[in-house]
C-alpha atoms as a PDB file:
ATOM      1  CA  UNK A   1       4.257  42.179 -11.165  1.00  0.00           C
ATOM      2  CA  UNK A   2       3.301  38.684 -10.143  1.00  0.00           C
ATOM      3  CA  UNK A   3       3.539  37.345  -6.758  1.00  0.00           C
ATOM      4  CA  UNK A   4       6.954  35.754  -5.569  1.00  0.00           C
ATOM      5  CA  UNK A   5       5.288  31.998  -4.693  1.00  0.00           C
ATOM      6  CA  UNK A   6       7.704  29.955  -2.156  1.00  0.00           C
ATOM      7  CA  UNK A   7       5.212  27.585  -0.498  1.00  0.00           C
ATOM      8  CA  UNK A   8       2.255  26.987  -3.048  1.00  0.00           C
ATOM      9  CA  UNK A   9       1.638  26.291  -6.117  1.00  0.00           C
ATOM     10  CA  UNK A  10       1.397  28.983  -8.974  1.00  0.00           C
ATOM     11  CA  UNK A  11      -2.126  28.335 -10.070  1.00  0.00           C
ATOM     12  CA  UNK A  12      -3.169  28.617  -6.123  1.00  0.00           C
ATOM     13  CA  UNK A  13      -5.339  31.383  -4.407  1.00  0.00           C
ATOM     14  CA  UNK A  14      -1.800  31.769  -2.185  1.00  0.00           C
ATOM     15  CA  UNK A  15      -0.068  33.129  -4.967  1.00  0.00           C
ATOM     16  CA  UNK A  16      -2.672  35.524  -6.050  1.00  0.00           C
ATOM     17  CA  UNK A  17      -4.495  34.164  -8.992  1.00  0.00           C
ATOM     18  CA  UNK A  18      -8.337  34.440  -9.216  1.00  0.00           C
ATOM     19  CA  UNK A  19      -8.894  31.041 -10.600  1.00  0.00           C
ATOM     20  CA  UNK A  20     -10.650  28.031  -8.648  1.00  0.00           C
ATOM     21  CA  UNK A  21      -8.307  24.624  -8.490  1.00  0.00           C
ATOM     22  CA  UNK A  22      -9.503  22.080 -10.327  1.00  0.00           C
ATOM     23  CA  UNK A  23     -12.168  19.624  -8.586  1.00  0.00           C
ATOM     24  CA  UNK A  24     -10.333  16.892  -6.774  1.00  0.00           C
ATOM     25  CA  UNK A  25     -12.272  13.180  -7.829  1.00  0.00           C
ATOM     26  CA  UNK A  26     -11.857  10.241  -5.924  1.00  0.00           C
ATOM     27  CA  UNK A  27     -12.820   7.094  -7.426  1.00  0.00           C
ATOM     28  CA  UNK A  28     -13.024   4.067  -4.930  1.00  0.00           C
ATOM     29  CA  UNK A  29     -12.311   0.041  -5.763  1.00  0.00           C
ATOM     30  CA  UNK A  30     -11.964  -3.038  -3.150  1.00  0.00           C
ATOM     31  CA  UNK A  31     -10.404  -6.071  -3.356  1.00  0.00           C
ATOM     32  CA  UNK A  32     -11.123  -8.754  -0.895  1.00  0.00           C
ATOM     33  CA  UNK A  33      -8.945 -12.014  -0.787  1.00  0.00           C
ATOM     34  CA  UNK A  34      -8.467 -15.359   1.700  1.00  0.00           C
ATOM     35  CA  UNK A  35      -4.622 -15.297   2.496  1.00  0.00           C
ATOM     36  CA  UNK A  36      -3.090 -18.364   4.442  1.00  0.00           C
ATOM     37  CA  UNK A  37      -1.363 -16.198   7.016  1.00  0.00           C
ATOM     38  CA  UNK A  38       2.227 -16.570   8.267  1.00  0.00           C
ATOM     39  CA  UNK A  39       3.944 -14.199   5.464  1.00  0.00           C
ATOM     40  CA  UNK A  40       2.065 -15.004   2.701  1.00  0.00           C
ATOM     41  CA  UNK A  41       2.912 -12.953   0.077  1.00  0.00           C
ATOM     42  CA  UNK A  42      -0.279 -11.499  -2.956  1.00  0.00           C
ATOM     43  CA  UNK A  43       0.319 -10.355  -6.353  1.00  0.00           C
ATOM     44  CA  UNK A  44      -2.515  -7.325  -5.777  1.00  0.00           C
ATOM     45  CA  UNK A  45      -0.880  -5.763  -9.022  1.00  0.00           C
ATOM     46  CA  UNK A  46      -3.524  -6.678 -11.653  1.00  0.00           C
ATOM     47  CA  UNK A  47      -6.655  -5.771  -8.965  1.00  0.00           C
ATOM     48  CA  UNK A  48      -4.944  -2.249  -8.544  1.00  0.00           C
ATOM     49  CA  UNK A  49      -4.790  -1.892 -12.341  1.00  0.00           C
ATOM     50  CA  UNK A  50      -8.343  -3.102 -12.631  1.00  0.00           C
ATOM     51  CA  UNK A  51      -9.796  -0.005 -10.203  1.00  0.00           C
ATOM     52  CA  UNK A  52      -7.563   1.887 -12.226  1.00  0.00           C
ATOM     53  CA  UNK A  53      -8.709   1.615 -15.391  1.00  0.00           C
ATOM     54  CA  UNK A  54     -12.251   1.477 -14.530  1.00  0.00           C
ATOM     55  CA  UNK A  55     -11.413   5.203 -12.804  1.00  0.00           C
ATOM     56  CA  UNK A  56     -10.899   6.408 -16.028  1.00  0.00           C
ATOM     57  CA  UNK A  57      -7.884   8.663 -14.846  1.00  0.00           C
ATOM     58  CA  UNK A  58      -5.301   9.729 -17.174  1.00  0.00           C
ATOM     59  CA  UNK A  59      -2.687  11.347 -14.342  1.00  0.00           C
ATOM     60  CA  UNK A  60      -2.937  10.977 -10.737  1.00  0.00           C
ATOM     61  CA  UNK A  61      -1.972   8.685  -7.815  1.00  0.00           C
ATOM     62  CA  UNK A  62      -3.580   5.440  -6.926  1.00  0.00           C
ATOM     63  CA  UNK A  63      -3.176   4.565  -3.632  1.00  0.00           C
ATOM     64  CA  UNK A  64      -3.697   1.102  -1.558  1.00  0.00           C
ATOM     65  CA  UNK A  65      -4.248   0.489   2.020  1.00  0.00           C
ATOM     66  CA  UNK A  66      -4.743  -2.754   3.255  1.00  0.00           C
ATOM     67  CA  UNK A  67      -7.026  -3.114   6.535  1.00  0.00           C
ATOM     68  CA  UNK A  68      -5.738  -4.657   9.649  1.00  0.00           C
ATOM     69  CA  UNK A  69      -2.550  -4.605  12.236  1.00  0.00           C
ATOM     70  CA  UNK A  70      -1.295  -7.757  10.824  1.00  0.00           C
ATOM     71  CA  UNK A  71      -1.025  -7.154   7.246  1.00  0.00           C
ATOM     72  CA  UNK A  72       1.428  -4.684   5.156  1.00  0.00           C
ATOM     73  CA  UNK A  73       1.643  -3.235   1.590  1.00  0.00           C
ATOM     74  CA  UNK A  74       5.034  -2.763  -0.850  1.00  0.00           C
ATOM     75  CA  UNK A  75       6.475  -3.315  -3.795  1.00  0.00           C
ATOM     76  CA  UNK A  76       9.018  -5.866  -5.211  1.00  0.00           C
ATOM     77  CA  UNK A  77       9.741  -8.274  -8.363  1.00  0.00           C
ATOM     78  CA  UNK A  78       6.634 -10.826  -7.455  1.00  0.00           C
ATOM     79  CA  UNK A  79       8.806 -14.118  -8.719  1.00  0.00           C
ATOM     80  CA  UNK A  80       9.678 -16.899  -5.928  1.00  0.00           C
ATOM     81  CA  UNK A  81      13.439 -15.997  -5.389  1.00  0.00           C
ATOM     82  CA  UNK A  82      12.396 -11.984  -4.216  1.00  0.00           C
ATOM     83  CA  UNK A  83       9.263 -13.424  -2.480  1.00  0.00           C
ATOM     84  CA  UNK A  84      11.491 -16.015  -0.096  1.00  0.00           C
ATOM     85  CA  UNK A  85      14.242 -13.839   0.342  1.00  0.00           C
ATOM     86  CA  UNK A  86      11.692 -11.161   1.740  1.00  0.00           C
ATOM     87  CA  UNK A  87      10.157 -13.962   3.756  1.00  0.00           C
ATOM     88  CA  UNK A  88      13.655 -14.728   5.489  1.00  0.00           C
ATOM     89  CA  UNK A  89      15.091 -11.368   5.982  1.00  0.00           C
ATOM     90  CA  UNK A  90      11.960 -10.780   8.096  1.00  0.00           C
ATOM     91  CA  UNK A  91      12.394 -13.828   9.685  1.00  0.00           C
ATOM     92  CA  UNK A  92      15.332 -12.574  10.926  1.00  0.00           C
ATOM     93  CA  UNK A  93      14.606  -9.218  11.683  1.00  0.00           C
ATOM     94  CA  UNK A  94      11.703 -10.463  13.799  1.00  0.00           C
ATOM     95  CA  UNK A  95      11.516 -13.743  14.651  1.00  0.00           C
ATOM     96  CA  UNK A  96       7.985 -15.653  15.284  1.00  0.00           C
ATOM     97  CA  UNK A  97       9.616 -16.966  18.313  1.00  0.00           C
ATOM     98  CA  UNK A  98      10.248 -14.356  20.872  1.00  0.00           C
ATOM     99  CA  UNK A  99       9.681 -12.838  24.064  1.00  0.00           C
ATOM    100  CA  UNK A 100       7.031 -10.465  23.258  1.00  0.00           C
ATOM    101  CA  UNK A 101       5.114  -8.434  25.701  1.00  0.00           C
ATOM    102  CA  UNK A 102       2.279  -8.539  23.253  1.00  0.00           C
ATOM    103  CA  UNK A 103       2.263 -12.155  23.754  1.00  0.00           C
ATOM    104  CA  UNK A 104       2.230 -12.272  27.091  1.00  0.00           C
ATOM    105  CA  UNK A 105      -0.049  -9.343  27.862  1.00  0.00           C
ATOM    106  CA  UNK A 106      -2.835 -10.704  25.658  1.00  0.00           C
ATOM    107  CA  UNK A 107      -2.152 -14.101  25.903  1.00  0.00           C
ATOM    108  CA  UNK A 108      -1.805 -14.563  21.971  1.00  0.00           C
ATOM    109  CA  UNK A 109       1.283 -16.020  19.528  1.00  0.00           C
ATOM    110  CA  UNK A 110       1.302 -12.959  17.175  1.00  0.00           C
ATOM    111  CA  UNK A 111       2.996 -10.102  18.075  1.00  0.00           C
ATOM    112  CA  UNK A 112       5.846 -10.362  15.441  1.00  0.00           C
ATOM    113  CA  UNK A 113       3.142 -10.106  13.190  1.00  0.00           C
ATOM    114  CA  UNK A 114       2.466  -6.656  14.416  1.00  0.00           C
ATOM    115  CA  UNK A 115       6.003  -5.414  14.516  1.00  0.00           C
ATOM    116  CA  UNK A 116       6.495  -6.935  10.917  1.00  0.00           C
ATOM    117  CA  UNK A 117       3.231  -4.964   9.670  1.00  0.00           C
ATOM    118  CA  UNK A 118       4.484  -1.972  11.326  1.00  0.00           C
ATOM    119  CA  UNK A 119       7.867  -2.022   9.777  1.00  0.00           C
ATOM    120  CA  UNK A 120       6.180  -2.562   6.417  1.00  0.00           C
ATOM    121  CA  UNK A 121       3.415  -0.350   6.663  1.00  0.00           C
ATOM    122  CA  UNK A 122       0.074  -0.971   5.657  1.00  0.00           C
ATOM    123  CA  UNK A 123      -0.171   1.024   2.004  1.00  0.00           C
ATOM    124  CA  UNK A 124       1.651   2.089  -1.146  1.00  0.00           C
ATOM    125  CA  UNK A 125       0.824   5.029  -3.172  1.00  0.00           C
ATOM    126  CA  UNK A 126       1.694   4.896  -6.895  1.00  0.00           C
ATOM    127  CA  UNK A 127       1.728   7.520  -9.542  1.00  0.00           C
ATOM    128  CA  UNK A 128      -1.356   7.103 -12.739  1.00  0.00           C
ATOM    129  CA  UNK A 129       0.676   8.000 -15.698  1.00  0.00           C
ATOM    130  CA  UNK A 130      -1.190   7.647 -19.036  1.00  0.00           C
ATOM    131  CA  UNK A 131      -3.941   5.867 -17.054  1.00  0.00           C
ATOM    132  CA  UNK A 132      -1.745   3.304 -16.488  1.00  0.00           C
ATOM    133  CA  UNK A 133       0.238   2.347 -12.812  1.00  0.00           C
ATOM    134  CA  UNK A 134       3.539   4.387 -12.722  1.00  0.00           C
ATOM    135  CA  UNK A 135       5.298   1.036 -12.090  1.00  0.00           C
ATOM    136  CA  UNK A 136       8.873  -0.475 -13.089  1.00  0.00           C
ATOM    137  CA  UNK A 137       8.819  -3.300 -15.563  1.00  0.00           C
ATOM    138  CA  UNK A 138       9.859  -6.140 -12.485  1.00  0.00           C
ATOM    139  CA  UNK A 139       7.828  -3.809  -9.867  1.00  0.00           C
ATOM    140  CA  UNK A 140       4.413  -5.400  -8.647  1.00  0.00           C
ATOM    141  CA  UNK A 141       2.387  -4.104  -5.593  1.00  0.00           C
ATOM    142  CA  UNK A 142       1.984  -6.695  -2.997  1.00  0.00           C
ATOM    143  CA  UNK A 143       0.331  -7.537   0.058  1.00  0.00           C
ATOM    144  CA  UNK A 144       1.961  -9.462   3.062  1.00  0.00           C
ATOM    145  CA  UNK A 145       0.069 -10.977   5.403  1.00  0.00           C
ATOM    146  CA  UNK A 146       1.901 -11.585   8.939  1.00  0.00           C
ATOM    147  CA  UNK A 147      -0.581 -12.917  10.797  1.00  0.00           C
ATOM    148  CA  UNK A 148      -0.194 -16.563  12.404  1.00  0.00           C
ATOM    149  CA  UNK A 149      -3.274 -17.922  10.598  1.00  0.00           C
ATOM    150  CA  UNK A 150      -5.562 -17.499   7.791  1.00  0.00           C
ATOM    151  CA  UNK A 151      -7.797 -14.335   7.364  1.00  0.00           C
ATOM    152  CA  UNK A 152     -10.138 -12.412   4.798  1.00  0.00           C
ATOM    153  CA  UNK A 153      -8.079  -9.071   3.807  1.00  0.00           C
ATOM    154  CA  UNK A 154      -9.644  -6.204   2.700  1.00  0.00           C
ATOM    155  CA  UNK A 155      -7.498  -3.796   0.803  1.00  0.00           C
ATOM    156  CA  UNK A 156      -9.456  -0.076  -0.160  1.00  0.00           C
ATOM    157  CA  UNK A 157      -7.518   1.304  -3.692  1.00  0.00           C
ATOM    158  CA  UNK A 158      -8.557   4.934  -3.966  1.00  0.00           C
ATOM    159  CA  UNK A 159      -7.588   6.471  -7.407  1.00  0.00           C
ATOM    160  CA  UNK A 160      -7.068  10.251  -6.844  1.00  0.00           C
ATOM    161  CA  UNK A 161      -6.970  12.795  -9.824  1.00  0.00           C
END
């Protein structure tokens, strides 16, 4: 009689079977852009896809982290409309202008840019189906960059299978 397995997965040493897990691969891709600051919004869709394909994975996850406090990762339709409306709801949800401890401990003018990124979060992780990004047809992964002035972003896409 086989093992009842709750917790793990049927082909895992937990339930009892003698066979190794297949290898984990990780296959590595950056993409490094100039963003103008101040919620600027990039299309990273067709970079993601790029690491992606070169991976060579059939099924797996890809996942992207952009580097930094200021800067966040989603999705959303990547036209002008969803782009401003994004722009102003965080506008109001955290306004540039504010009494912020931040500010005033560090003497610096970007501490909504923090709370935005934090709010956001800084990655996205998106299923590899058929070697292709598991993505809706109006879905594109995007970077936001909060900051109050221009920077280099670095964004690490690791393609797990």
């Amino acid at each position: 009689m086989a093992p009842s397995c709750r917790w793990a997965s049927a082909t895992s040493a937990a339930c009892g079977s003698a066979e190794a897990a297949p290898p984990v691969t990780v296959h590595s891709g950056l993409l490094r852009m100039q963003t103008a600051g101040d919620g600027a919004v990039v299309d990273l869709t067709e970079g993601v896809r790029s690491i992606v394909a070169r991976s060579g994975v059939d099924a797996g996850l890809a996942a992207v982290f952009a580097v930094g406090a200021t800067v966040g990762v989603t999705t959303i339709e990547y036209e002008p409309g969803a782009v401003a409306d994004l722009q102003a709801l965080l506008d109001r949800l955290i306004p540039a202008a504010g009494e912020y401890e931040h500010n005033a401990l560090n003497h610096d003018t970007n501490a909504h840019s923090h709370l935005r990124a934090a709010l956001i979060g800084p990655s996205e992780t998106i299923p590899v189906v058929g070697g292709e990004l598991g993505l809706g047809t109006w879905q594109q992964v995007v970077l936001l960059d909060f900051d109050d002035r221009p920077r280099e972003r670095l964004v690490h896409v690791q393609v797990v299978s």
